[in-house]
Protein backbone atom coordinates (compact mmCIF):
# COMPACT_ATOMS: atom_id res chain seq x y z
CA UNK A 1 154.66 117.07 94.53
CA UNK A 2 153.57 114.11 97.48
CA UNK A 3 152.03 117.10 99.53
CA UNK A 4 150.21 118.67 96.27
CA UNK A 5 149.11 114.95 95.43
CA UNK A 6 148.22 114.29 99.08
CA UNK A 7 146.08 118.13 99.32
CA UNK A 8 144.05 117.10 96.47
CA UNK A 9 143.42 113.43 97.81
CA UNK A 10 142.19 114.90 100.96
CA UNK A 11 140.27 118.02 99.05
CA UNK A 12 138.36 116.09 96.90
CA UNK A 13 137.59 112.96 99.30
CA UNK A 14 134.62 115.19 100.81
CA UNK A 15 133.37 115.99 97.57
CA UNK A 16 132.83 112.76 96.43
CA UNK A 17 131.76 111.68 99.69
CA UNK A 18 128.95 114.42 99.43
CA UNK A 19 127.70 113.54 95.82
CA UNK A 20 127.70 109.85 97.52
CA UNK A 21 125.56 110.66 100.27
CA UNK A 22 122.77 112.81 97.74
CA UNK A 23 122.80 109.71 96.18
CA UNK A 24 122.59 107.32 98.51
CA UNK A 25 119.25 105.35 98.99
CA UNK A 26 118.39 106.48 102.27
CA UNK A 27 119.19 109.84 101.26
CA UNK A 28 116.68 112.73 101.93
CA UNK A 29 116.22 113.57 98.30
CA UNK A 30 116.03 110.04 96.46
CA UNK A 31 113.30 109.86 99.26
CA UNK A 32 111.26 112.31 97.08
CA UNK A 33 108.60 111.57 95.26
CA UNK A 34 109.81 113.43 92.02
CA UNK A 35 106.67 112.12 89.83
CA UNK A 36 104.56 114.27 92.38
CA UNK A 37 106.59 116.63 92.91
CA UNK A 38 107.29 117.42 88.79
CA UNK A 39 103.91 116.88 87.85
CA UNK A 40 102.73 119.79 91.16
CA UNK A 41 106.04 122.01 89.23
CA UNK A 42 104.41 121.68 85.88
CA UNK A 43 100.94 122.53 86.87
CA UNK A 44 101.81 125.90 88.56
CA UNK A 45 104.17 126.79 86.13
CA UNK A 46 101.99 125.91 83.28
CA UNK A 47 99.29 127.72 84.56
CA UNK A 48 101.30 131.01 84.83
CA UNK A 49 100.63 131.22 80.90
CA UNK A 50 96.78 130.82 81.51
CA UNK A 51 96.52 133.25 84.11
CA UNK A 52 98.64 135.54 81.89
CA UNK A 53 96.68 134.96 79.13
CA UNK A 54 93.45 135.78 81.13
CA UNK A 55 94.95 138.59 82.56
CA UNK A 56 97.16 140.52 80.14
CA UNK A 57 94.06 142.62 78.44
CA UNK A 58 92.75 143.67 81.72
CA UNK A 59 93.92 147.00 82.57
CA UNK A 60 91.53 147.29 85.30
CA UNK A 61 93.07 144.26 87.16
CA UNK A 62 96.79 144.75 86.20
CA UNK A 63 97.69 148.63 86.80
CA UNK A 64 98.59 148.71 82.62
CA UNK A 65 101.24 146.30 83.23
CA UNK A 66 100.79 143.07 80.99
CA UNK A 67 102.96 141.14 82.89
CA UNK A 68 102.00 141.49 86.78
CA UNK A 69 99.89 138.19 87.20
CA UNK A 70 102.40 136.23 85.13
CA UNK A 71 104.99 137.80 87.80
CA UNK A 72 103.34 137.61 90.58
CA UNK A 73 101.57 133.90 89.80
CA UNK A 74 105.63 132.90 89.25
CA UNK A 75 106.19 134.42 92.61
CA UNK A 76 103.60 132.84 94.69
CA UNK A 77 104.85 129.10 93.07
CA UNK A 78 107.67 130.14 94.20
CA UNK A 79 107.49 130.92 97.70
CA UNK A 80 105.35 127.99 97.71
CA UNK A 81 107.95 125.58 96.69
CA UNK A 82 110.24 126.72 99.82
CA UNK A 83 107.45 126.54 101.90
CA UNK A 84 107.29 122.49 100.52
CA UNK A 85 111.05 122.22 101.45
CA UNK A 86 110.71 123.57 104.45
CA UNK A 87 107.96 121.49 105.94
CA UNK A 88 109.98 118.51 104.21
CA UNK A 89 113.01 119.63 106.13
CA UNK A 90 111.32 120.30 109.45
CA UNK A 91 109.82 116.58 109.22
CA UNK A 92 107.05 114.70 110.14
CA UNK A 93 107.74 113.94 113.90
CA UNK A 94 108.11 117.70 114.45
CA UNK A 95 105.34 119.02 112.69
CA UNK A 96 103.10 116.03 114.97
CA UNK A 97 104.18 118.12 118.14
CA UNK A 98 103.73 121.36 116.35
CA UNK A 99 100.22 121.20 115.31
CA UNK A 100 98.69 123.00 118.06
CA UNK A 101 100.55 126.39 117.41
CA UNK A 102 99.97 126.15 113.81
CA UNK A 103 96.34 125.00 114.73
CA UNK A 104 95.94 128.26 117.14
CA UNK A 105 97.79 130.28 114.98
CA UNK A 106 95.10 129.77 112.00
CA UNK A 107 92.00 130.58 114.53
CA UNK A 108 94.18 134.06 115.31
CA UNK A 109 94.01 134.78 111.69
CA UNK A 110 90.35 133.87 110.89
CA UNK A 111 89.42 135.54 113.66
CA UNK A 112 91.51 138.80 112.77
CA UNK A 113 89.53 138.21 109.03
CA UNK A 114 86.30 139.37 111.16
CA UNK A 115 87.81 142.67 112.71
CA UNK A 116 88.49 145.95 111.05
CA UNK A 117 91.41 144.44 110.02
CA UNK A 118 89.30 142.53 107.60
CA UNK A 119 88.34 143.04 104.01
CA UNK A 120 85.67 141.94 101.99
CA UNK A 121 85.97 140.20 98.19
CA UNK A 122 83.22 139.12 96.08
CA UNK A 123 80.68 138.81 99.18
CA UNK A 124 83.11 137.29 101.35
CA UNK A 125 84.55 139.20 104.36
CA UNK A 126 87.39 136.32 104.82
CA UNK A 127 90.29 138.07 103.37
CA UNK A 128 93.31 140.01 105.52
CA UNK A 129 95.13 143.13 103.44
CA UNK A 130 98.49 144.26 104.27
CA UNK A 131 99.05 146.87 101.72
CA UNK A 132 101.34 146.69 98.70
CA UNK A 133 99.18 144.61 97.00
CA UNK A 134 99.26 141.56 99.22
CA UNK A 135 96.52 139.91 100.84
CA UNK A 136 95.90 136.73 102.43
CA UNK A 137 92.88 134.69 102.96
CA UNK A 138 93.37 132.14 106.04
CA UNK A 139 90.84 129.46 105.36
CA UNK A 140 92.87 127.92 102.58
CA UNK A 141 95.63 127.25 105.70
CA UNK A 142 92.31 126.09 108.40
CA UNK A 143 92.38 123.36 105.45
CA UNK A 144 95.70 122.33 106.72
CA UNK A 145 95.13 123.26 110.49
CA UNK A 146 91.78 120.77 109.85
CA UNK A 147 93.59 118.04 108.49
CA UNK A 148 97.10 118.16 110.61
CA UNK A 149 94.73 118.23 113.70
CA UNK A 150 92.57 115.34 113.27
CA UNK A 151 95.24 113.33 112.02
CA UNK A 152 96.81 113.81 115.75
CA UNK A 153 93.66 112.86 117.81
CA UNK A 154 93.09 110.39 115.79
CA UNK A 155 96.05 108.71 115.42
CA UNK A 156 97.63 109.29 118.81
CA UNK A 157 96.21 106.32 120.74
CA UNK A 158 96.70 103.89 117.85
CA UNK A 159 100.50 105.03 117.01
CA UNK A 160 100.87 104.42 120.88
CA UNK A 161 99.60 101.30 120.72
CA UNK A 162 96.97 101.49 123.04
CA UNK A 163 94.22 101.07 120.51
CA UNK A 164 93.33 99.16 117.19
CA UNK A 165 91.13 101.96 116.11
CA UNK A 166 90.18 105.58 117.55
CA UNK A 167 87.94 105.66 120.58
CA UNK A 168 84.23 107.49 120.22
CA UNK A 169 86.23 110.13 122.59
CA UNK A 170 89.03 110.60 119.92
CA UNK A 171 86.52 111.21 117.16
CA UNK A 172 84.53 113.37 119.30
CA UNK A 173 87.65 115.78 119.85
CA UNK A 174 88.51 115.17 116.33
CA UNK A 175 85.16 117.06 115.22
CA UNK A 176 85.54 119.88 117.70
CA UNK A 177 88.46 120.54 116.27
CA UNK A 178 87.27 120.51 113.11
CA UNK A 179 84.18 122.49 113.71
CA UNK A 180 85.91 125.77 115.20
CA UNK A 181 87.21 126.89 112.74
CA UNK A 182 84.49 126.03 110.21
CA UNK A 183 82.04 127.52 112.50
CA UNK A 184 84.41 130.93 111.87
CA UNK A 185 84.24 130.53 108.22
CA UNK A 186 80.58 130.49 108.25
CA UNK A 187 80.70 134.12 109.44
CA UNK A 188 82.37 135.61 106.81
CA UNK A 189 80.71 133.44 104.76
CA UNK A 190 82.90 131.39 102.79
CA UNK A 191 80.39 128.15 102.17
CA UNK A 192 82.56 126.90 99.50
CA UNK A 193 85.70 126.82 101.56
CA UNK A 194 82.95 124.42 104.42
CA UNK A 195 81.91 122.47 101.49
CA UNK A 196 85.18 121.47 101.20
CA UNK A 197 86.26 121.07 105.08
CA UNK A 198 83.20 118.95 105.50
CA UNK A 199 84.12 116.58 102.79
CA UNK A 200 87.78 116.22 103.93
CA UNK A 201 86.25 115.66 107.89
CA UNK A 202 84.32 112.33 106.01
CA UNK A 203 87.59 111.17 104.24
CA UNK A 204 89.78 111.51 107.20
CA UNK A 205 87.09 109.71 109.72
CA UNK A 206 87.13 107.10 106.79
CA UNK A 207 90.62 106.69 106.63
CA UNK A 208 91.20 106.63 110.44
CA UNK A 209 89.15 103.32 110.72
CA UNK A 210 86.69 105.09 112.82
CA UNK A 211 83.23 103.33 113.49
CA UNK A 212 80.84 104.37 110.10
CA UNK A 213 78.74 105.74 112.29
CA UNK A 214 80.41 108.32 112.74
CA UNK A 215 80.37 108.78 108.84
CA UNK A 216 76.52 108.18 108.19
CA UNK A 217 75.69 110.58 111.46
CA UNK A 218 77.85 113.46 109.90
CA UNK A 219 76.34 112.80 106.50
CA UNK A 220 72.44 113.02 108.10
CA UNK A 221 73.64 116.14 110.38
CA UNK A 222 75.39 117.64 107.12
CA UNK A 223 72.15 117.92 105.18
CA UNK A 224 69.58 118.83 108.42
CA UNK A 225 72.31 121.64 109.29
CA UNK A 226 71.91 122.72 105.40
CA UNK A 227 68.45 122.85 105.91
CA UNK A 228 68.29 124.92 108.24
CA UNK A 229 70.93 127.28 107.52
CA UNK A 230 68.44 127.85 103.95
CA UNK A 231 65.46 127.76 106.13
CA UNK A 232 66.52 130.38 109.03
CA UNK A 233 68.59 133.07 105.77
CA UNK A 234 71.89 132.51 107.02
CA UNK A 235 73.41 132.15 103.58
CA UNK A 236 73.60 135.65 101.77
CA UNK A 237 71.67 136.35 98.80
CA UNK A 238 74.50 136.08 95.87
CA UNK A 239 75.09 132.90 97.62
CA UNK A 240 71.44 131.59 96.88
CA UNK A 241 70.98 132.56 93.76
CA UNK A 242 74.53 130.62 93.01
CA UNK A 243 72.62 127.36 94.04
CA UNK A 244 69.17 128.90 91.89
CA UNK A 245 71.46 129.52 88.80
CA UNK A 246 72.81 126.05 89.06
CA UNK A 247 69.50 124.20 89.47
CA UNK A 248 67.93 126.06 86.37
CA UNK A 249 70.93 127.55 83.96
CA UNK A 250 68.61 129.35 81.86
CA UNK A 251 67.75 131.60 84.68
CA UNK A 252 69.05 134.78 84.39
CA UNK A 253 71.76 134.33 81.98
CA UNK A 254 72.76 138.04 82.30
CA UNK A 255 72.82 137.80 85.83
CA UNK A 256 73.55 135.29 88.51
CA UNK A 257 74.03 132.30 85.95
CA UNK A 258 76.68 134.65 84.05
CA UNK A 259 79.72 133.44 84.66
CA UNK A 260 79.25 129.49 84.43
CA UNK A 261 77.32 130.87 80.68
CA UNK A 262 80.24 132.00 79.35
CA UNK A 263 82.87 129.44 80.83
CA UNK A 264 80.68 126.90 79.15
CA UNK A 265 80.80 129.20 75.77
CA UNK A 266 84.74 128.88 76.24
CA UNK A 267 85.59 125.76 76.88
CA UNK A 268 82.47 124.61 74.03
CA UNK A 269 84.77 126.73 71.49
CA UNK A 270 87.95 125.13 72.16
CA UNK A 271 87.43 121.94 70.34
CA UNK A 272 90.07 119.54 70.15
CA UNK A 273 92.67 121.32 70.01
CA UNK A 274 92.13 124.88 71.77
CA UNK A 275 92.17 128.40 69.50
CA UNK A 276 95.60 128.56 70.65
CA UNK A 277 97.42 130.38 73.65
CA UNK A 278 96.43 133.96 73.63
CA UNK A 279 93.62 133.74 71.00
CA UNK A 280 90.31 132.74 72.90
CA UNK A 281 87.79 134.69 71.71
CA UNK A 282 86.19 134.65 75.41
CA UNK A 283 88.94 135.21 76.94
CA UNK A 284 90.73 137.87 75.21
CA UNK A 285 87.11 139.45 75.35
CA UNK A 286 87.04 139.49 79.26
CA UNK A 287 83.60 137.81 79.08
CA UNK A 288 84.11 135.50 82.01
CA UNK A 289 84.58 136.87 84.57
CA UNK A 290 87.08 135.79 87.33
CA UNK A 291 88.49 134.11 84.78
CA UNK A 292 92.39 134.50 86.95
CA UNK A 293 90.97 132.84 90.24
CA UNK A 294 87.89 130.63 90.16
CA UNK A 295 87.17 129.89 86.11
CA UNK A 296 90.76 129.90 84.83
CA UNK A 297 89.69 126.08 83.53
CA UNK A 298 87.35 127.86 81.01
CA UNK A 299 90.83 129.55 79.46
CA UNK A 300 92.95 125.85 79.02
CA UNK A 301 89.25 124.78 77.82
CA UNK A 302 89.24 127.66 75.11
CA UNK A 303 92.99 128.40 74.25
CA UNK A 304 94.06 124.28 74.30
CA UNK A 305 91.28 122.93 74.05
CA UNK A 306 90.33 119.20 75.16
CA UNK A 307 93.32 118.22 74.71
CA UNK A 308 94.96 120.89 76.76
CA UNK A 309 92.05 120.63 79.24
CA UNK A 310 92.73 117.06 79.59
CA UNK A 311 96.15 117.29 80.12
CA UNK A 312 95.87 119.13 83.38
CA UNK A 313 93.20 117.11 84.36
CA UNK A 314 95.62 114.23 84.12
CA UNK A 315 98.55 115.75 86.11
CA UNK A 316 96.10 116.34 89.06
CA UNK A 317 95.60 112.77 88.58
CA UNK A 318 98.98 111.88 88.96
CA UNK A 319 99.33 113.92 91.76
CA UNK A 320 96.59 112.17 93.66
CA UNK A 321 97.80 109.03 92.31
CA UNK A 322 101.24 109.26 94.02
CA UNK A 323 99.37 110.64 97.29
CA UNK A 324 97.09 107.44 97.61
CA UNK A 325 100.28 105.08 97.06
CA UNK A 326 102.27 107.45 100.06
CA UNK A 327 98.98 106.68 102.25
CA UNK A 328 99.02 103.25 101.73
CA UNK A 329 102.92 102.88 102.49
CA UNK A 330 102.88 104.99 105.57
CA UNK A 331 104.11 103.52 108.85
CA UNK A 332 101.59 105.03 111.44
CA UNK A 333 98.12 105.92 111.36
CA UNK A 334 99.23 109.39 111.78
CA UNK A 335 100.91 109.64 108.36
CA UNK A 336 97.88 107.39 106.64
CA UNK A 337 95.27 109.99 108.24
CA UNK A 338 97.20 112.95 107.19
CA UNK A 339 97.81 111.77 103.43
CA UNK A 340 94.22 110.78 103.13
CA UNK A 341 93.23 114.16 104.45
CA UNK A 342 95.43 116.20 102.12
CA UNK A 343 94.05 113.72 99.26
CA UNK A 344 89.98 114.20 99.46
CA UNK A 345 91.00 117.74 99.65
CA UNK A 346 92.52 117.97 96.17
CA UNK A 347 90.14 115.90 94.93
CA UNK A 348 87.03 117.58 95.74
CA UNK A 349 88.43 121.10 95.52
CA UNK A 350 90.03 119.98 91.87
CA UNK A 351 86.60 118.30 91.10
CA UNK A 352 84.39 121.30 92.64
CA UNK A 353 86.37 123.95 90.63
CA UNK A 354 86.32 122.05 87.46
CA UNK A 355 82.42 120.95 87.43
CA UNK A 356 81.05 124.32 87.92
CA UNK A 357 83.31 125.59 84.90
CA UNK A 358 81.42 122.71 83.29
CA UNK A 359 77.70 123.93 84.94
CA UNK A 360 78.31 120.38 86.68
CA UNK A 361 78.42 121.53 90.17
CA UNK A 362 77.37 125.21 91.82
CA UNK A 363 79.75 127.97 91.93
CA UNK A 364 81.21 127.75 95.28
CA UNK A 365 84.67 129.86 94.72
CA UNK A 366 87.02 128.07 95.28
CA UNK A 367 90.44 127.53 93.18
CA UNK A 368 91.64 125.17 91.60
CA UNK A 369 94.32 123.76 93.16
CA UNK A 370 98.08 124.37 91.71
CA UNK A 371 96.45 125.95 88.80
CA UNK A 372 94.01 129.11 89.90
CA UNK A 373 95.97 132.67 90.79
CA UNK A 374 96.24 133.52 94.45
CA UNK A 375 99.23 133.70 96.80
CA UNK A 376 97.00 131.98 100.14
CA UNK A 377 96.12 129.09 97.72
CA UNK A 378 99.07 128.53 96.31
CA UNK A 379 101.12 128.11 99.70
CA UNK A 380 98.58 125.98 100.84
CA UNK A 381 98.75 123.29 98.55
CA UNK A 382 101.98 123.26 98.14
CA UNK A 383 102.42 123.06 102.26
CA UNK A 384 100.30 120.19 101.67
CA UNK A 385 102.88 118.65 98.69
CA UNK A 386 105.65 118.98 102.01
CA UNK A 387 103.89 117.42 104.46
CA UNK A 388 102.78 114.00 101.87
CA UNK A 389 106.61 114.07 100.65
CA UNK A 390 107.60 113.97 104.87
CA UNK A 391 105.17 111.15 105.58
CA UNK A 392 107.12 109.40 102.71
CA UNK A 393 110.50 110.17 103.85
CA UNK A 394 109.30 107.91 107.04
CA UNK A 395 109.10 104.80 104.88
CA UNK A 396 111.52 101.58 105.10
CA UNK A 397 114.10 102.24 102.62
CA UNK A 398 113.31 100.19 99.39
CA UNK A 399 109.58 100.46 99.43
């Protein structure tokens, strides 16, 4: 009976030395940010009902199966919620000296996007098929490769202590970096995915502490560069008429200024309250098109409604709520840097993909994040969820 007593001391001693350690304060999951983290969960699973709903009635689209975006959306969130543990269990200070492979590794695939190997969706020849239905697009990941690599030229003098703030040389390399694989991008071209790569190259300049300059140069080179590409016909000819449709909405409301018609008409006939999931008379119409991918806003806006609408506005707001307070709690520039980054990304992309449902902003194509169907996007952002939650593992303990 002593040994029996004495097997089960010693048997269950780990165990409670194990729930003890999960719970622990310095322990890697009460070092979570949960509100983030639940509020990124409830978006993408949420949204699995939207793109279902926009989705289910399309026969075209789905192979006569009602069901394969719902699975498939499921399946990408997923995946992209072990990619997030993963990059929270490899951690931050081995991701810092892994950035160049992952940095080269996203060139290799942007620059296979150009080769046979390519394919080309809705005008843009920036996608990569690999049969069975699965396809990737690399320039959501150069969003990463962007931010993970300026945040280590710009921080790596500073976190060494050699420097209050990055040199002119440090910013220099910064851009260059920045402006490879952009310059890619523009080949395919995929101007919204730039639009949003040159607003996240301002926000992580700004957050590095680098000279304004810097800032007010890129701004003035921005819109000459923008000039010119309009001036010498570099942009393709669906891609002007998205900027003519937006600067006069009446103009050719059958054609080019089409889709941003009829996500209005949705979202105007939600009300308050939405028609209710699965009832949207735009939506279970297939008027708007896209309606999966790059104006799934117009179906919360028709099926819930403002309220509904507002709702998911407001967990992207939490999301980028949580991010700013991990930024300003860092404990190197590095982690600041790469927080900010990942923030102006969300925002504008988030902001982008919701004003042109609204005829706010031009239809640039891009999703929304957490929200929109598509595998690439999906494992993005949620990469991006991993690498603010390791930057917040670094804190002190009680902050």
């Amino acid at each position: 009976m002593t040994s029996y007593g004495s097997y089960r001391t010693v048997r269950l001693a780990p165990q409670r030395g194990s729930i003890a350690r999960v719970l622990a304060k310095d322990s890697p999951l009460r070092r979570m940010d949960w509100i983030m983290i639940l509020s990124a969960l409830a978006l993408s699973l949420g949204s699995s009902l939207l793109v279902w709903s926009a989705t289910r009635g399309r026969d075209n689209l789905t192979h006569g199966d009602p069901q394969y975006f719902l699975y498939r959306h499921l399946t990408n969130t997923l995946v992209g919620v072990v990619l997030c543990a993963v990059t929270v269990g490899i951690g931050t200070r081995r991701l810092r000296t892994a950035v160049p492979f992952v940095y080269l590794g996203v060139l290799l695939l942007l620059a296979t996007t150009l080769t046979p190997l390519g394919s080309t969706i809705n005008g843009q020849h920036s996608w990569i098929q690999f049969g069975g239905g699965f396809s990737l697009q690399p320039a959501e990941f150069a969003k990463l490769s962007i931010v993970m690599g300026m945040a280590v030229v710009l921080s790596a003098r500073v976190d060494a202590g050699e420097r209050e703030f990055p040199s002119s040389r440090s910013v220099i390399q910064a851009l260059v970096i920045a402006a490879v694989p952009m310059g890619v991008i523009m080949l395919m071209p995929d101007l919204g995915s730039v639009m949003v790569m040159g607003i996240v190259i301002m926000g992580v300049l700004l957050a590095s502490g680098a000279a304004r300059r810097w800032v007010f140069g890129l701004i003035g080179a921005g819109t000459v560069g923008a000039l010119v590409i309009w001036k010498l016909g570099v942009l393709s000819k669906y891609q002007i008429d998205r900027f003519a449709a937006f600067a006069n909405p009446s103009l050719d409301p059958a054609g080019v200024g089409y889709n941003t018609a009829q996500a209005r008409i949705a979202i105007g006939s939600g009300g308050l309250t939405g028609m209710g999931l699965f009832h949207g008379f735009q939506t279970t119409g297939q008027f708007v098109p896209e309606q999966q991918t790059d104006f799934v806003f117009s179906v919360a806006g028709e099926e819930l409604g403002f309220v509904g609408g507002l709702g998911l506005i407001a967990l992207l707001g939490v999301i980028l709520w949580r991010a700013c307070k991990i930024a300003r709690q860092a404990t190197d520039l590095y982690g600041t840097v790469l927080a900010a980054g990942v923030i102006t990304w969300l925002a504008f992309q988030a902001f982008e993909n919701i004003g042109m449902n609204l005829g706010i902003m031009p239809v640039a194509g891009i999703p929304l994040p957490f929200v929109s169907y598509g595998g690439s996007s999906m494992f993005a952002v949620w990469v991006a969820i991993g690498l603010l939650q390791s930057v917040r593992s670094q804190r002190p303990i009680g902050i």
